[in-house]
N, C-alpha and C. Protein backbone atom coordinates (compact mmCIF):
# COMPACT_ATOMS: atom_id res chain seq x y z
N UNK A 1 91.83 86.69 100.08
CA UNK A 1 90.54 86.05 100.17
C UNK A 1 90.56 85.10 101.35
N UNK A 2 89.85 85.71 102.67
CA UNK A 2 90.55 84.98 103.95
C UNK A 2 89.61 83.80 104.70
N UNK A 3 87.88 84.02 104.60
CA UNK A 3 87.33 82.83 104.88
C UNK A 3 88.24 81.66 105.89
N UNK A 4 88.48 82.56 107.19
CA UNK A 4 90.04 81.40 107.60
C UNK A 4 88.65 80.27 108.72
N UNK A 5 89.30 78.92 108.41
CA UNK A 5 88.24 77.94 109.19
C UNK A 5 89.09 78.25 111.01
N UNK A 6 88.47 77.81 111.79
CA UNK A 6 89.24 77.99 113.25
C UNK A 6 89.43 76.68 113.53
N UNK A 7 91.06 76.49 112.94
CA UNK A 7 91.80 75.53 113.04
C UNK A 7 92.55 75.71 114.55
N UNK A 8 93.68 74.96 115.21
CA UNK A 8 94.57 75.20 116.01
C UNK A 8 95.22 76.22 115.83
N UNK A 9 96.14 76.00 114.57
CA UNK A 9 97.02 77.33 114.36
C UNK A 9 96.51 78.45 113.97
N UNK A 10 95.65 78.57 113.56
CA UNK A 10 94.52 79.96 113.54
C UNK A 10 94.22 80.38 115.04
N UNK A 11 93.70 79.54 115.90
CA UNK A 11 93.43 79.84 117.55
C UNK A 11 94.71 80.26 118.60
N UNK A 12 96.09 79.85 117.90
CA UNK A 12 97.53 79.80 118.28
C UNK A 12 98.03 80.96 118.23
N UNK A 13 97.61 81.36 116.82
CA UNK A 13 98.25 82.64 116.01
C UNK A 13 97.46 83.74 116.70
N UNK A 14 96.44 83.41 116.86
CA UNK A 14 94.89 84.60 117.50
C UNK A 14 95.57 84.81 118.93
N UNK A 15 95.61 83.68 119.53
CA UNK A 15 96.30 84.25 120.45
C UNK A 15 97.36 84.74 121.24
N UNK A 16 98.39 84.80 119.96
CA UNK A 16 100.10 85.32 120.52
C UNK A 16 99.16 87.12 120.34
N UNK A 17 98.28 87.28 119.57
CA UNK A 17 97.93 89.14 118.90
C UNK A 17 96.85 89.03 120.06
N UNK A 18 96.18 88.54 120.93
CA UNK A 18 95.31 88.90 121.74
C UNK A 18 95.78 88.92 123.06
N UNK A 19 97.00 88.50 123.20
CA UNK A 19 98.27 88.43 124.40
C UNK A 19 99.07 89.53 124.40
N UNK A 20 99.58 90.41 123.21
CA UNK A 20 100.40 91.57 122.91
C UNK A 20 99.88 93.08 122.71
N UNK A 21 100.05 93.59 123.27
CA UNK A 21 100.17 95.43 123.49
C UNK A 21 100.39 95.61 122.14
N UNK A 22 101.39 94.71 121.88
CA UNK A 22 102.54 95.70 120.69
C UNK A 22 102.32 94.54 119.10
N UNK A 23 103.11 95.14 117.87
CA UNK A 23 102.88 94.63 116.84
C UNK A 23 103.76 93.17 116.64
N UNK A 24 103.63 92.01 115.92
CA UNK A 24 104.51 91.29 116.00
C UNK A 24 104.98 90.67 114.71
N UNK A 25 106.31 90.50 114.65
CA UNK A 25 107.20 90.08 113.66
C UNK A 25 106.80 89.05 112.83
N UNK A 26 106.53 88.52 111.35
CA UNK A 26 106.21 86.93 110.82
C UNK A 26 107.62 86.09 111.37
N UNK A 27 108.30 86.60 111.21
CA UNK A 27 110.05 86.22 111.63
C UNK A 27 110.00 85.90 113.28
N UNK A 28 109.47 86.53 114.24
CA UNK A 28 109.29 86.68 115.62
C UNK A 28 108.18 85.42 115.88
N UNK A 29 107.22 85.42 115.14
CA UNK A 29 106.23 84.14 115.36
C UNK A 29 106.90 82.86 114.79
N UNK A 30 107.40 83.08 113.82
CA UNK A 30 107.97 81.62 113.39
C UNK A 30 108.45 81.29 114.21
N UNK A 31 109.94 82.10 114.98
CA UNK A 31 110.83 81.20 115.81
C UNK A 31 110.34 80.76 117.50
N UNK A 32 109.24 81.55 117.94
CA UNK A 32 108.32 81.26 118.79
C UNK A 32 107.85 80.06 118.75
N UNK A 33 107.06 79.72 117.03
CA UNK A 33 105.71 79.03 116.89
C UNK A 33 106.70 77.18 115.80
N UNK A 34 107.56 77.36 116.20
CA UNK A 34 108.60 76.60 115.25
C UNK A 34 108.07 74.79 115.74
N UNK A 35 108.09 75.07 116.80
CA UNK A 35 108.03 73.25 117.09
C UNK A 35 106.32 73.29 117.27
N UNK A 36 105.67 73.95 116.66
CA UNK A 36 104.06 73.79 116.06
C UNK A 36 103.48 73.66 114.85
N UNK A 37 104.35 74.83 114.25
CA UNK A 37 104.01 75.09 112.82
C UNK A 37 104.95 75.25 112.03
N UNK A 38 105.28 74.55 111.09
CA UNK A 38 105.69 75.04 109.76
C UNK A 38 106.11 77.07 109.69
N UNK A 39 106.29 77.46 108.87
CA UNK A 39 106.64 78.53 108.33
C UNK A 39 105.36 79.02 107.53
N UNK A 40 105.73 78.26 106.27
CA UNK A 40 104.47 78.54 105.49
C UNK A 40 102.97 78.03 106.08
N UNK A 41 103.02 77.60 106.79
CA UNK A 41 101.34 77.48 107.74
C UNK A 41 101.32 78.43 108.15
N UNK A 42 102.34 79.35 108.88
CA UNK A 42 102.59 80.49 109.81
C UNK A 42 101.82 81.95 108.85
N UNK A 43 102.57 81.88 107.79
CA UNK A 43 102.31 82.55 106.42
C UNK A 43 101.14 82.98 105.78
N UNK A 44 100.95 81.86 105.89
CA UNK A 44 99.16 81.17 104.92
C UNK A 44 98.42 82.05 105.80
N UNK A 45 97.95 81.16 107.40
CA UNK A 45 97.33 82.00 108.24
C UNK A 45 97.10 83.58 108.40
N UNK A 46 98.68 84.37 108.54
CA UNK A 46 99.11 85.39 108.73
C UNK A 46 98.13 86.24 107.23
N UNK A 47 98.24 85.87 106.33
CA UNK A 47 97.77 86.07 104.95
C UNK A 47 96.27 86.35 105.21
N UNK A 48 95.42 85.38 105.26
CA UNK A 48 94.34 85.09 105.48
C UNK A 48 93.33 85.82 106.57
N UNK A 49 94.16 86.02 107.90
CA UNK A 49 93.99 86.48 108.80
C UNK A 49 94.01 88.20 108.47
N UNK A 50 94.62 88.44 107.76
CA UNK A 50 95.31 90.09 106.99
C UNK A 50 93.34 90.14 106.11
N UNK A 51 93.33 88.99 105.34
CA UNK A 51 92.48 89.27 103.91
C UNK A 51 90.93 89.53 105.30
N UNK A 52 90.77 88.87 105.87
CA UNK A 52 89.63 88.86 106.80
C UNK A 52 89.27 90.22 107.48
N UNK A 53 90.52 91.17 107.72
CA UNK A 53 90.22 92.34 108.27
C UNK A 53 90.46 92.13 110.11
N UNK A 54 91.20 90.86 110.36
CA UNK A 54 91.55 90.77 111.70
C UNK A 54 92.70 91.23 112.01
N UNK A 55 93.99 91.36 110.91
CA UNK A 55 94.90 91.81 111.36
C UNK A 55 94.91 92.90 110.22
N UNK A 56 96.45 93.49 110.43
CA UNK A 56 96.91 94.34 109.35
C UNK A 56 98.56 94.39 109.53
N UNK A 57 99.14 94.92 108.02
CA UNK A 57 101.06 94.08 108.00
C UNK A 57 101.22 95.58 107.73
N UNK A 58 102.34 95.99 108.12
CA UNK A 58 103.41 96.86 107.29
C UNK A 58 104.99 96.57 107.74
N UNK A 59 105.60 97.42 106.63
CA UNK A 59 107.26 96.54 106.85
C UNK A 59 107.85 97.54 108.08
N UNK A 60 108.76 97.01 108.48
CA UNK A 60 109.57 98.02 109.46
C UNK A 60 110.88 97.72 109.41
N UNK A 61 111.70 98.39 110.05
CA UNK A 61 113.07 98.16 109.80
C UNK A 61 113.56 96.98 109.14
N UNK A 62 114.53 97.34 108.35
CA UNK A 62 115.30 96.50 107.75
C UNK A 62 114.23 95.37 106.60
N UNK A 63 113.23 95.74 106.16
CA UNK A 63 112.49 95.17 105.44
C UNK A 63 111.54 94.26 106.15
N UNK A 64 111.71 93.94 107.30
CA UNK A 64 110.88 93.21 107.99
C UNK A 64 109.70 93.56 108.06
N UNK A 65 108.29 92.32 107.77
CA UNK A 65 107.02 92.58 108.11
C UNK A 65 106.49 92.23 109.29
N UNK A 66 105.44 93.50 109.57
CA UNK A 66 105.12 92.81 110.86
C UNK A 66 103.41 92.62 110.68
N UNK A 67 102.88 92.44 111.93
CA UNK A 67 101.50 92.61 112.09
C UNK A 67 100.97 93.00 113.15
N UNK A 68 99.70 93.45 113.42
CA UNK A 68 99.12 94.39 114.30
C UNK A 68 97.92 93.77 114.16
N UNK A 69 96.80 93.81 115.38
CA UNK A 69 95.80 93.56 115.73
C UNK A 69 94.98 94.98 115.20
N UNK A 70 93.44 94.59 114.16
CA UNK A 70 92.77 95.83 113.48
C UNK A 70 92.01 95.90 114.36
N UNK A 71 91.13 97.06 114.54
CA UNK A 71 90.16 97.72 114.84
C UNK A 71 89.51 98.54 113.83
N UNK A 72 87.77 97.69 113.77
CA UNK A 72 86.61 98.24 113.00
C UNK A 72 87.31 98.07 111.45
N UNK A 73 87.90 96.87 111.31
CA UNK A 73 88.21 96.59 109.70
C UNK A 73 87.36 95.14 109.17
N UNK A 74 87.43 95.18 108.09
CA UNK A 74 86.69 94.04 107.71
C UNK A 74 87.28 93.31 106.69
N UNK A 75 86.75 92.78 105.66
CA UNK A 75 87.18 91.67 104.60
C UNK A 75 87.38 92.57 103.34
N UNK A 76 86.26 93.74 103.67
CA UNK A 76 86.34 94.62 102.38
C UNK A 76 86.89 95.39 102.20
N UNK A 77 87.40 96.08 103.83
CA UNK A 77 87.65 97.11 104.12
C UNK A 77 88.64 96.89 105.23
N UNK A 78 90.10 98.08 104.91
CA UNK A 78 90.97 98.27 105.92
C UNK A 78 90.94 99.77 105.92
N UNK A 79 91.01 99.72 107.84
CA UNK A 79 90.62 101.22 108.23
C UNK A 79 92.25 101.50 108.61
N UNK A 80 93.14 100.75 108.67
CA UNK A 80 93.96 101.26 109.39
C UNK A 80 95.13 102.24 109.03
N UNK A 81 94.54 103.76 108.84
CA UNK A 81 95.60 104.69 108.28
C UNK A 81 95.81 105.12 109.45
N UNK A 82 96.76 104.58 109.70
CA UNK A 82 97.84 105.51 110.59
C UNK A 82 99.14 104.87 111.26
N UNK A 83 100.25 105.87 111.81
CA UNK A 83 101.69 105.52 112.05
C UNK A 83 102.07 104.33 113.01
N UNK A 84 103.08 103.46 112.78
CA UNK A 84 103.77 102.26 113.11
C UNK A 84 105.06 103.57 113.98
N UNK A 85 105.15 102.74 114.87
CA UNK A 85 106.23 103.45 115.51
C UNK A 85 107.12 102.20 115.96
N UNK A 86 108.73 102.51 115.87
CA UNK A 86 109.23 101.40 116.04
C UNK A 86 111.00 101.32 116.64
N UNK A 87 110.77 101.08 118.45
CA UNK A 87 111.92 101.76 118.62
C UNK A 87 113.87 101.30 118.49
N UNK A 88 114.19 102.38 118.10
CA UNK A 88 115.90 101.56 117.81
C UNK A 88 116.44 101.14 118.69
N UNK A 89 115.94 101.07 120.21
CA UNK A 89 117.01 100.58 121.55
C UNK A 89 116.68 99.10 121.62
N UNK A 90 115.00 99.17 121.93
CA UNK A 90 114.64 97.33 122.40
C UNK A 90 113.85 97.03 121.48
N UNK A 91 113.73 97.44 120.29
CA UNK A 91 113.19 96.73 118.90
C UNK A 91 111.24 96.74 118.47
N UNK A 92 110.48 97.35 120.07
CA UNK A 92 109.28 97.18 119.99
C UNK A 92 108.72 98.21 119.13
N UNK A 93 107.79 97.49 118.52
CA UNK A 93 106.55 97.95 117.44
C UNK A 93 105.18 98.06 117.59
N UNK A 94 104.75 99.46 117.34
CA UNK A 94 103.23 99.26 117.59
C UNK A 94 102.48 100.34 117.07
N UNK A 95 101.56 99.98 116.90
CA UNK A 95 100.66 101.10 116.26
C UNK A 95 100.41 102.23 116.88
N UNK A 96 100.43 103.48 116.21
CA UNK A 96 100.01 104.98 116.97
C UNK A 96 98.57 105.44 116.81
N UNK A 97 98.39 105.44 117.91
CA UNK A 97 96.55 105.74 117.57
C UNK A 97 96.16 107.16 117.19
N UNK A 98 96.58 107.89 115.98
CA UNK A 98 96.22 108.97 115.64
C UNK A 98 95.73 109.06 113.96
N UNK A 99 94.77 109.96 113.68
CA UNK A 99 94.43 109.84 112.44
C UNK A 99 95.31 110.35 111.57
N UNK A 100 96.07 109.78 110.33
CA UNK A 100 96.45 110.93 109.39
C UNK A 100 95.48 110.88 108.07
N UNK A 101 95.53 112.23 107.41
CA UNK A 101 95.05 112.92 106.31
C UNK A 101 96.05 112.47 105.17
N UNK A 102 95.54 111.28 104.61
CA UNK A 102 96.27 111.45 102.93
C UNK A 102 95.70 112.12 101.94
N UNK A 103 97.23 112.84 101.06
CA UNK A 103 96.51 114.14 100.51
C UNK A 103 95.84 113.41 98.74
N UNK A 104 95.69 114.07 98.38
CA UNK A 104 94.45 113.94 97.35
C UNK A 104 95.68 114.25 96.21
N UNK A 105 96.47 113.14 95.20
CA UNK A 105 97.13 112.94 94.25
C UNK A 105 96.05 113.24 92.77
N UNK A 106 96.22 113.93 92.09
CA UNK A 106 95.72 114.55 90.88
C UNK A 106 96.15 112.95 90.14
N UNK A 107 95.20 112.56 89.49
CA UNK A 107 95.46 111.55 88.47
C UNK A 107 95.75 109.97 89.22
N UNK A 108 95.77 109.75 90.43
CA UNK A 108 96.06 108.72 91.45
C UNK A 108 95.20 108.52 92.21
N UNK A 109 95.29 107.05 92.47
CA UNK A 109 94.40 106.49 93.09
C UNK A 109 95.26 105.57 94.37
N UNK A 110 95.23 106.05 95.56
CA UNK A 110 96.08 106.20 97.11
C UNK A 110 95.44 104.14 97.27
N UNK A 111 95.91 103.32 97.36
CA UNK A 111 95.39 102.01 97.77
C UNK A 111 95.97 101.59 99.00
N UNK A 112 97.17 101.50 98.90
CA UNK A 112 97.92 101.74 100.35
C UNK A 112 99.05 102.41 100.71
N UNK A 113 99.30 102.86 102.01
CA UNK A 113 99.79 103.70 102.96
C UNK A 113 100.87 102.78 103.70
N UNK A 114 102.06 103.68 104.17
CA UNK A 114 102.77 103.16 105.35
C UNK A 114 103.63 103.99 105.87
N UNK A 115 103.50 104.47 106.88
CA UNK A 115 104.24 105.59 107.81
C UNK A 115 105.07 104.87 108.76
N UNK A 116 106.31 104.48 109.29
CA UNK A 116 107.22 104.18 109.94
C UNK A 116 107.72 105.48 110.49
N UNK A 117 107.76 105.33 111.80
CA UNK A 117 108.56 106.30 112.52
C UNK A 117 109.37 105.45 113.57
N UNK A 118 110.58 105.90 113.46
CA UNK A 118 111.64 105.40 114.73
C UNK A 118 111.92 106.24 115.36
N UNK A 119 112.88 105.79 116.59
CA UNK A 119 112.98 106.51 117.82
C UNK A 119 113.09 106.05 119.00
N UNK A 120 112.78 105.99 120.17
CA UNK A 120 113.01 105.67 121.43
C UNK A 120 111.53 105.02 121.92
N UNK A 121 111.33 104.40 122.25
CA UNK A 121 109.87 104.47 122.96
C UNK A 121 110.01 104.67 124.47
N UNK A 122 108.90 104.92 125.00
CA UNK A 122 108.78 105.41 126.61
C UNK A 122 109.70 104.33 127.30
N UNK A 123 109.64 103.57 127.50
CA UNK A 123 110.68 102.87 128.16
C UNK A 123 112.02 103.02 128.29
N UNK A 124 112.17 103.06 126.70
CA UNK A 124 113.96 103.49 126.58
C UNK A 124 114.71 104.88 126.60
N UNK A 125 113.07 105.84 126.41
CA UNK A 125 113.34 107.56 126.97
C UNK A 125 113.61 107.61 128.63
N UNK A 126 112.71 106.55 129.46
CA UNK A 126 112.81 106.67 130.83
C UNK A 126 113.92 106.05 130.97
N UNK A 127 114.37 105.25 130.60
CA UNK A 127 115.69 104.43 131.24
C UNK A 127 117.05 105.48 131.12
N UNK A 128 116.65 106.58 130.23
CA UNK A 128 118.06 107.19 130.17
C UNK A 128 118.38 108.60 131.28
């Protein structure tokens, strides 16, 4: 329930995800955002910012959550089905812009999704 007011660290946090290509770590912003914010301010926000339909989380390696900047999502509604890609050489994460088809579970009701794929990303395919 995200109603977030536009505090500093709301305008802080907005803009490490309006600065980045790629997805970013709660763990990666803390130690960035450390001599600003708290943790749990970091959290709260991150939360809030998720419930609003501005961002969106899924875990990636090693249990870690991250976050991603949404497109065409809202407070009610998250559009974002589709793959996190996340590479094993230099650690970057980011969303794949392709649609997938979740299939239709007899007796289930699908609420959320999370596709992780690892691998190399273009950088670390060209470097070799």
């Amino acid at each position: 329930m995200g109603v977030i007011r536009k505090t500093k660290a709301v305008e802080v946090l907005m803009s490490e995800f309006r600065n980045s290509d790629s997805a970013i770590s709660a763990k990666q912003l803390i130690t960035q955002l450390k001599t600003q914010f708290n943790k749990t301010t970091i959290y709260r926000i991150l939360d809030k910012l998720e419930d609003d339909g501005l961002l969106h989380s899924f875990l990636g390696k090693d249990g870690i959550k991250w976050y991603a900047k949404c497109t065409g999502c809202s407070s009610t509604e998250h559009k974002d089905v589709h793959p996190h890609f996340q590479c094993l050489d230099c650690g970057k994460v980011d969303c794949i812009p392709t649609n997938v088809t979740l299939p239709k579970i007899p007796s289930r009701q699908i609420e959320v999704t999370q596709l992780l794929i690892q691998g190399k990303c273009e950088s670390c395919v060209d470097a070799i």
